[in-house]
Protein backbone atom coordinates (compact mmCIF):
# COMPACT_ATOMS: atom_id res chain seq x y z
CA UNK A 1 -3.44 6.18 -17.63
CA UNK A 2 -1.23 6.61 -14.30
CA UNK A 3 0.74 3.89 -12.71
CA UNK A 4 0.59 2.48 -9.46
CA UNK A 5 3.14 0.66 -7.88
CA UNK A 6 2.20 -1.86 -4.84
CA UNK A 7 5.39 -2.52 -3.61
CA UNK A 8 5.98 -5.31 -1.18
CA UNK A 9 9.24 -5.08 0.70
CA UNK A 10 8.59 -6.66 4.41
CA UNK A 11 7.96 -10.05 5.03
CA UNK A 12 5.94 -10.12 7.93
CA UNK A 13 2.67 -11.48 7.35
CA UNK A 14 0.80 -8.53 8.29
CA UNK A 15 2.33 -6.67 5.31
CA UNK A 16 2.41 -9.18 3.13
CA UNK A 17 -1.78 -9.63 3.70
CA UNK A 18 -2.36 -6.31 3.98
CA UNK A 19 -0.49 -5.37 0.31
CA UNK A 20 -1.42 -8.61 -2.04
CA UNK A 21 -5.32 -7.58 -0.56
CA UNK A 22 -4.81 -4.05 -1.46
CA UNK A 23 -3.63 -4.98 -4.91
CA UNK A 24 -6.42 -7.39 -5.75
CA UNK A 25 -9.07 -4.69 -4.02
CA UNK A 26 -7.50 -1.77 -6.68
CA UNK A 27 -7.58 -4.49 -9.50
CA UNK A 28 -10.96 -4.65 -9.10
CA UNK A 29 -11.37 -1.31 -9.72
CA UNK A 30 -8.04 0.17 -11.79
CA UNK A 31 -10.33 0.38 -15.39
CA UNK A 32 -13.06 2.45 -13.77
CA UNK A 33 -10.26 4.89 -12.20
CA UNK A 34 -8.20 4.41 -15.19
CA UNK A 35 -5.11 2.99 -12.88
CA UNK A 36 -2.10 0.89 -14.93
CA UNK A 37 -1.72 -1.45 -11.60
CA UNK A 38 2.16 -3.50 -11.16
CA UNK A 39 2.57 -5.74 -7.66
CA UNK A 40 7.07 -5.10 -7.53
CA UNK A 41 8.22 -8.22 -4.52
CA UNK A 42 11.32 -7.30 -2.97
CA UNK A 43 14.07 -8.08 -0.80
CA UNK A 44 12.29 -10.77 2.29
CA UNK A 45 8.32 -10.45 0.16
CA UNK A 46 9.88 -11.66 -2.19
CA UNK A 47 11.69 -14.75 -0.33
CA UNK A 48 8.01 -15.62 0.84
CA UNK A 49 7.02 -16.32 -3.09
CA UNK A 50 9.23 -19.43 -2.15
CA UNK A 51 7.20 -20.69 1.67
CA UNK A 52 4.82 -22.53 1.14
CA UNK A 53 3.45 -21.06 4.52
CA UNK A 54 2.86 -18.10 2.89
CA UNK A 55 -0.55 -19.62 1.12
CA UNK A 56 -2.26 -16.32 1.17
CA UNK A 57 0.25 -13.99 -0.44
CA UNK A 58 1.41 -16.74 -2.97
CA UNK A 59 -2.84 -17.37 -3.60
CA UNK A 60 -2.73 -13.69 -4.03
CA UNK A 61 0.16 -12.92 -6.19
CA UNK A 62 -1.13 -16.14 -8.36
CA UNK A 63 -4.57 -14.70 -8.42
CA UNK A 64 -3.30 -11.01 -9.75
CA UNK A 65 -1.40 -12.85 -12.71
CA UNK A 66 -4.04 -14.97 -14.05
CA UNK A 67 -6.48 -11.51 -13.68
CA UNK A 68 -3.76 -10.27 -15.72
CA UNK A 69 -1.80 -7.68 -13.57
CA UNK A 70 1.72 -7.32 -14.21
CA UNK A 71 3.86 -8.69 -11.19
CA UNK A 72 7.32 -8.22 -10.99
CA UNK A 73 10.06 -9.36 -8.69
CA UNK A 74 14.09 -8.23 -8.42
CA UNK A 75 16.01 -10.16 -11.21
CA UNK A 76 19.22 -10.35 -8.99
CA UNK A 77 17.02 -11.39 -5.74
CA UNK A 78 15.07 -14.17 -7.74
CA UNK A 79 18.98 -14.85 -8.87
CA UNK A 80 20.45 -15.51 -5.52
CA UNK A 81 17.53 -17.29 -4.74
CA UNK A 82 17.97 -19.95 -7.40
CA UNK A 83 14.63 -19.25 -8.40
CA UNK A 84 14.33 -17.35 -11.55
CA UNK A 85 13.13 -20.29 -13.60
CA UNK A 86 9.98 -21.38 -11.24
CA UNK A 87 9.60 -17.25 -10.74
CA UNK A 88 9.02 -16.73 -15.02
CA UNK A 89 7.14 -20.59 -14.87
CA UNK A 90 4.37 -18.51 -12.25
CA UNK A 91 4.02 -15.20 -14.80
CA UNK A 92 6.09 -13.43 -12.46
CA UNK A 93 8.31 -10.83 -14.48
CA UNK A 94 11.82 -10.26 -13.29
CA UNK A 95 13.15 -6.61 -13.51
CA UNK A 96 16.33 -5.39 -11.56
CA UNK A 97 15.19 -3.38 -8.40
CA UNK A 98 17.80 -0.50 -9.72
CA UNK A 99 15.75 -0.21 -12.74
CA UNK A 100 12.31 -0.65 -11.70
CA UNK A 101 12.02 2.10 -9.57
CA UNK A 102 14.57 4.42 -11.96
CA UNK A 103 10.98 3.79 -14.43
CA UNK A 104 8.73 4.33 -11.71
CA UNK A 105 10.37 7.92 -10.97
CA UNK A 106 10.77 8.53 -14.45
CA UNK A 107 7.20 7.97 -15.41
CA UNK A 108 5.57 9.86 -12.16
CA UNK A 109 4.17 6.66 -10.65
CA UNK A 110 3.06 6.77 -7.30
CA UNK A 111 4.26 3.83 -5.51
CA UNK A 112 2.89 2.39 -2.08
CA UNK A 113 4.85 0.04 0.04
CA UNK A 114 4.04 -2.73 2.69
């Protein structure tokens, strides 16, 4: 099975849209392709797990969880945020950045970013 990374970096809400849609639309089809799908929020994506404004990403990120993709935010972000606890409460899994993507490159994933 190959991994692939949606990575969510930007905070705008065109990226933000665009990527949590993209995710749900490959989780729909990741055991017919045989795709191990993660969601990794960073840097100002991941701020917007916190706005309530951002009702579509946060219905989207909450959506991917309960269909049982793995979603994963920067432990040190989610840190200075004050918001690991309400983070792990959503099924969001905390991994530093540094390490995520030293996996990602060590196990060949391909990784696409909004």
């Amino acid at each position: 099975m190959r991994t692939l990374v949606i990575h969510l970096f930007h905070g705008d809400p065109a990226s933000l849209g665009s990527g949590s849609h993209v995710a749900e639309r490959i989780r729909q089809v990741k055991d017919q392709r045989g795709i191990d799908l993660e969601v990794y929020l960073f840097g100002p994506a991941e701020e917007k797990l916190l706005d309530p404004e951002a009702a579509e990403l946060n219905a989207n990120v909450d959506g991917l969880i309960a269909a049982g993709v793995k979603v994963k935010a920067c432990l040190n972000t989610a840190a200075g945020l004050g918001a690991t606890q309400a983070f792990a409460e959503r099924g969001i899994q905390l991994e530093f950045a540094r390490d995520a993507f030293a996996r990602y490159a060590a196990e060949g994933a391909t990784v696409i970013s909004f």
